[in-house]
N, C-alpha and C. Protein backbone atom coordinates (compact mmCIF):
# COMPACT_ATOMS: atom_id res chain seq x y z
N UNK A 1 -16.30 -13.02 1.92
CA UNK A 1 -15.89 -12.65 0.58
C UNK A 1 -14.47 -13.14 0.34
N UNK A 2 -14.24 -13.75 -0.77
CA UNK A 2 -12.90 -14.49 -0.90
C UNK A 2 -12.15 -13.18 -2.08
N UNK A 3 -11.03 -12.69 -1.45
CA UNK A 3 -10.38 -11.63 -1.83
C UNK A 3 -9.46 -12.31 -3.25
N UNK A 4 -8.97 -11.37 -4.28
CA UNK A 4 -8.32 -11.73 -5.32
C UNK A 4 -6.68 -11.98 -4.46
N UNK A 5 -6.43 -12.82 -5.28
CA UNK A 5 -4.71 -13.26 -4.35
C UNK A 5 -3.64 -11.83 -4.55
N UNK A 6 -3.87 -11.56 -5.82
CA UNK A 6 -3.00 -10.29 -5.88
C UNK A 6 -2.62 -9.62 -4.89
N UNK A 7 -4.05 -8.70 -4.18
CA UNK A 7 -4.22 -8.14 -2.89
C UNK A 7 -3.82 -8.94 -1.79
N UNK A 8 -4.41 -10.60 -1.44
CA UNK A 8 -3.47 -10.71 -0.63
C UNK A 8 -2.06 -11.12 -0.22
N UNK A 9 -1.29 -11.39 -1.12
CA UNK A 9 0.44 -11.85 -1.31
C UNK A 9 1.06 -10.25 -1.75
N UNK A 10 0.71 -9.25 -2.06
CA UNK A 10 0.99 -8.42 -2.51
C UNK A 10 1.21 -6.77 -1.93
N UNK A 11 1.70 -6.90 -0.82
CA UNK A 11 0.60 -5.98 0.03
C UNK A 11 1.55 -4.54 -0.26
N UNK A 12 3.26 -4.61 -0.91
CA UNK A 12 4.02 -3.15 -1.47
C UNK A 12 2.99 -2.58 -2.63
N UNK A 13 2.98 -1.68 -2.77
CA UNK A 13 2.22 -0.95 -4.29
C UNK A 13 2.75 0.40 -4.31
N UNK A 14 2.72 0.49 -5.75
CA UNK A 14 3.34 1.59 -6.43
C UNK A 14 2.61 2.66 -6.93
N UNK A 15 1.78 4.03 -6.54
CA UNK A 15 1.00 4.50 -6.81
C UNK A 15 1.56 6.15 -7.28
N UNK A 16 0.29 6.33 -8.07
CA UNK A 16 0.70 7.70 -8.56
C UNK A 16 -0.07 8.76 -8.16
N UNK A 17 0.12 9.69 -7.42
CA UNK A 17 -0.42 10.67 -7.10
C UNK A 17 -0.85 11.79 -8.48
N UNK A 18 -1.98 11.78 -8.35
CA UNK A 18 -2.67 12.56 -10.01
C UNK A 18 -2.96 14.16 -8.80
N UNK A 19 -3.40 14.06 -7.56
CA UNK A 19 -3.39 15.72 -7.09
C UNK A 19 -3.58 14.58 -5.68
N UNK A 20 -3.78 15.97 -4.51
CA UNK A 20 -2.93 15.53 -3.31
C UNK A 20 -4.12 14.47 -2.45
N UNK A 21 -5.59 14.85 -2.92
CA UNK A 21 -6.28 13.86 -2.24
C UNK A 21 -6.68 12.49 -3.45
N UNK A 22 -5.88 12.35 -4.41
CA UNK A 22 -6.29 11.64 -5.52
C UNK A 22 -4.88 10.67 -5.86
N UNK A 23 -5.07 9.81 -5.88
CA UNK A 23 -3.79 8.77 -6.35
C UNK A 23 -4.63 7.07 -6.93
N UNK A 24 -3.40 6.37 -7.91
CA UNK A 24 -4.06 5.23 -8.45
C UNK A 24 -2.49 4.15 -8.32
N UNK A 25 -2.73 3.10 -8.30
CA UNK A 25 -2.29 1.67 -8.01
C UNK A 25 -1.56 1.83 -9.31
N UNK A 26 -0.40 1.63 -9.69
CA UNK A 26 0.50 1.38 -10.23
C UNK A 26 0.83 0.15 -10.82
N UNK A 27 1.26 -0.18 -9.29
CA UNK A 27 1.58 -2.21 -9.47
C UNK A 27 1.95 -2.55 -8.19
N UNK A 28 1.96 -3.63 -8.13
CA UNK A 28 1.59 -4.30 -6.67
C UNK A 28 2.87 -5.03 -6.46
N UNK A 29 3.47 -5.37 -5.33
CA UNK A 29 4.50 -5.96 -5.54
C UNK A 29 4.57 -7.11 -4.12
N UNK A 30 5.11 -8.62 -4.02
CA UNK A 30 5.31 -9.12 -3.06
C UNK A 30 6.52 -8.74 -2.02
N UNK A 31 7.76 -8.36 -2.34
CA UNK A 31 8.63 -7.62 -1.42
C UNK A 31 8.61 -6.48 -1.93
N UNK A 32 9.15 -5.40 -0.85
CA UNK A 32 9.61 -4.03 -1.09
C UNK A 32 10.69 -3.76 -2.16
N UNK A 33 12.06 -4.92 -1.86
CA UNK A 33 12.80 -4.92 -3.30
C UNK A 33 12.66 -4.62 -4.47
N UNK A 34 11.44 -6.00 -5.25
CA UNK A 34 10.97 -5.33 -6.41
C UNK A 34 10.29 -4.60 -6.70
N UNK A 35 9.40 -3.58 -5.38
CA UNK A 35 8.51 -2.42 -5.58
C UNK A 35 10.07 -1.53 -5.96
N UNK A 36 11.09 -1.08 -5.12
CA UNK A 36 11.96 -0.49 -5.32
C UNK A 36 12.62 -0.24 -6.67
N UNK A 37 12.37 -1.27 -7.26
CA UNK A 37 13.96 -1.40 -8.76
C UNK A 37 12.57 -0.92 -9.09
N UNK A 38 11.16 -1.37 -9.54
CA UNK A 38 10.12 -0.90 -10.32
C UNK A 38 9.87 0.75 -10.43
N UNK A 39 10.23 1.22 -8.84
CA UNK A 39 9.79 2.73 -8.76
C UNK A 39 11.25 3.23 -9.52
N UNK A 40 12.66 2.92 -9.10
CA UNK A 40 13.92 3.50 -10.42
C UNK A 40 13.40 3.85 -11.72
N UNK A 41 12.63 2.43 -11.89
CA UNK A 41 12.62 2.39 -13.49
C UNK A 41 11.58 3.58 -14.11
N UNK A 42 10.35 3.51 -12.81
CA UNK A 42 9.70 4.44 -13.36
C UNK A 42 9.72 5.99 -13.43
N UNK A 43 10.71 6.49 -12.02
CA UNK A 43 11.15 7.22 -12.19
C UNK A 43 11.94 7.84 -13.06
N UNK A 44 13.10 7.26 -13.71
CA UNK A 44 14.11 7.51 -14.47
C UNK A 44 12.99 7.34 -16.17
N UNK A 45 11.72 6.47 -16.23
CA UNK A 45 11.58 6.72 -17.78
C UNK A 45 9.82 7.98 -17.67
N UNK A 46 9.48 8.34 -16.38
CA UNK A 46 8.83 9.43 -16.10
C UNK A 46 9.31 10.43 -14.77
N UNK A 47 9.92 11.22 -15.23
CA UNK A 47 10.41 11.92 -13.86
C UNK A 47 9.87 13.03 -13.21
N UNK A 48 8.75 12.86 -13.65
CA UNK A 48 7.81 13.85 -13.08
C UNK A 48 6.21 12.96 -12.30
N UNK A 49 6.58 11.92 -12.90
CA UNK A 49 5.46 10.86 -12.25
C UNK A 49 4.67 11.01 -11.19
N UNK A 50 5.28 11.79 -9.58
CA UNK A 50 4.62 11.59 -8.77
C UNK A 50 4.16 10.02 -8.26
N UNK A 51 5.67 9.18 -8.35
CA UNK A 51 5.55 8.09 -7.89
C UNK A 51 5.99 7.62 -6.44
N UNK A 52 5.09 6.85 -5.24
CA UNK A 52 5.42 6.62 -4.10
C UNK A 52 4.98 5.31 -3.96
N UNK A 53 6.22 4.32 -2.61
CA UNK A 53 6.01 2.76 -2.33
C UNK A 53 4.92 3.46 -1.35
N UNK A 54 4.10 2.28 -1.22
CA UNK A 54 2.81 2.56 0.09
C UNK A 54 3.10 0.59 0.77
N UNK A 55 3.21 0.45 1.73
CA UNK A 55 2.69 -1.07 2.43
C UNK A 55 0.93 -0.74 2.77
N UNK A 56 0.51 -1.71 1.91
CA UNK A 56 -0.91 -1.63 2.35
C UNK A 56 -1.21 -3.46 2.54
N UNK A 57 -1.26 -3.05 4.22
CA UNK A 57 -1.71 -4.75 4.57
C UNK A 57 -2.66 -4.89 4.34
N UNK A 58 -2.94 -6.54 4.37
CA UNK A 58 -4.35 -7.46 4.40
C UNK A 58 -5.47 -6.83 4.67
N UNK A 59 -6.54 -7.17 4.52
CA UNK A 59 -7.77 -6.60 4.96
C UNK A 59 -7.73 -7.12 6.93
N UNK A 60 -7.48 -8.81 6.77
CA UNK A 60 -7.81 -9.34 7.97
C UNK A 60 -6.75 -8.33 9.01
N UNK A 61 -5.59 -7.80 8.65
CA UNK A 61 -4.42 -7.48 9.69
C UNK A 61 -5.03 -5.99 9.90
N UNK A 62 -5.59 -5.12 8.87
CA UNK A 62 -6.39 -4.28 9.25
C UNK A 62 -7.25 -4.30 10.47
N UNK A 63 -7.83 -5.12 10.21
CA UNK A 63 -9.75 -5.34 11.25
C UNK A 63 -8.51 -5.59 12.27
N UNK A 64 -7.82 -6.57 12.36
CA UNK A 64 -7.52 -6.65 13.91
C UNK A 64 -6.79 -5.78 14.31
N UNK A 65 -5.66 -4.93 13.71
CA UNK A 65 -5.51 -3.88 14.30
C UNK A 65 -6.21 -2.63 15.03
N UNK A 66 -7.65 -2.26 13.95
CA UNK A 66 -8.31 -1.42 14.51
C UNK A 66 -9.10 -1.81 15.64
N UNK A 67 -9.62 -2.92 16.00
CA UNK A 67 -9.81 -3.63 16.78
C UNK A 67 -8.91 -3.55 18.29
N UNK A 68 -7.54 -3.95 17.72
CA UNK A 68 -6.43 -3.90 19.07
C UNK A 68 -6.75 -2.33 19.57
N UNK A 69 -6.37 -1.05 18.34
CA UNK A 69 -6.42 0.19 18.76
C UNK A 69 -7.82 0.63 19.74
N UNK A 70 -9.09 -0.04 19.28
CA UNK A 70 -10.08 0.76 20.09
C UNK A 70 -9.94 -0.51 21.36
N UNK A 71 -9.51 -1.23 21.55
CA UNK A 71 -9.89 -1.87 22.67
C UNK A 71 -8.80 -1.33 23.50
N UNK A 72 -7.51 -0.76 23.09
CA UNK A 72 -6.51 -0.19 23.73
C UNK A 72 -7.08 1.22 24.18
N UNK A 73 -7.66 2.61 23.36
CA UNK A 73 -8.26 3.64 23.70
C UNK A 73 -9.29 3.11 24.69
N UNK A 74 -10.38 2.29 24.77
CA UNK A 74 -11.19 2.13 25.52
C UNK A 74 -10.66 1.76 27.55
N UNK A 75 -9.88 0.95 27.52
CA UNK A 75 -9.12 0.65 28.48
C UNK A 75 -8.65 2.30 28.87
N UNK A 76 -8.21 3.20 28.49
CA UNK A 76 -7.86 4.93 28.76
C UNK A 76 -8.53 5.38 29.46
N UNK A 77 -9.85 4.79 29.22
CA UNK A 77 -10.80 6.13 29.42
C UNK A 77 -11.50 6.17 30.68
């Protein structure tokens, strides 16, 4: 499956927590910098927002991490 580029160059995002198991994508950002000045702005023109930066990597850096983790637990046991 060929992923939208957004998701992958993009991996800071700005999300809003609507209640504690519920939150939505904001805006996506390529460095943390401009996730940063974005969350000011949104803070200061909603200040009750319930706005937080999240790093959400790649799909591929995912799989191989979980990957590294169970082949690391497995070696434990």
């Amino acid at each position: 499956m060929i992923k939208p580029v957004v998701t992958q160059n993009h991996p800071w995002v700005i999300v809003r927590t609507v209640i504690i198991t519920q939150s939505h994508t904001v805006a996506r950002f390529a460095n943390r910098q401009d996730a940063e000045d974005h969350l000011r702005f949104l803070r200061r023109t909603i200040p009750n927002g319930g706005f937080e930066i999240m790093f959400e990597p790649p799909e591929d850096v995912k799989e191989n991490l979980n990957i590294e983790l169970l082949t690391i637990s497995q070696k434990r046991v």
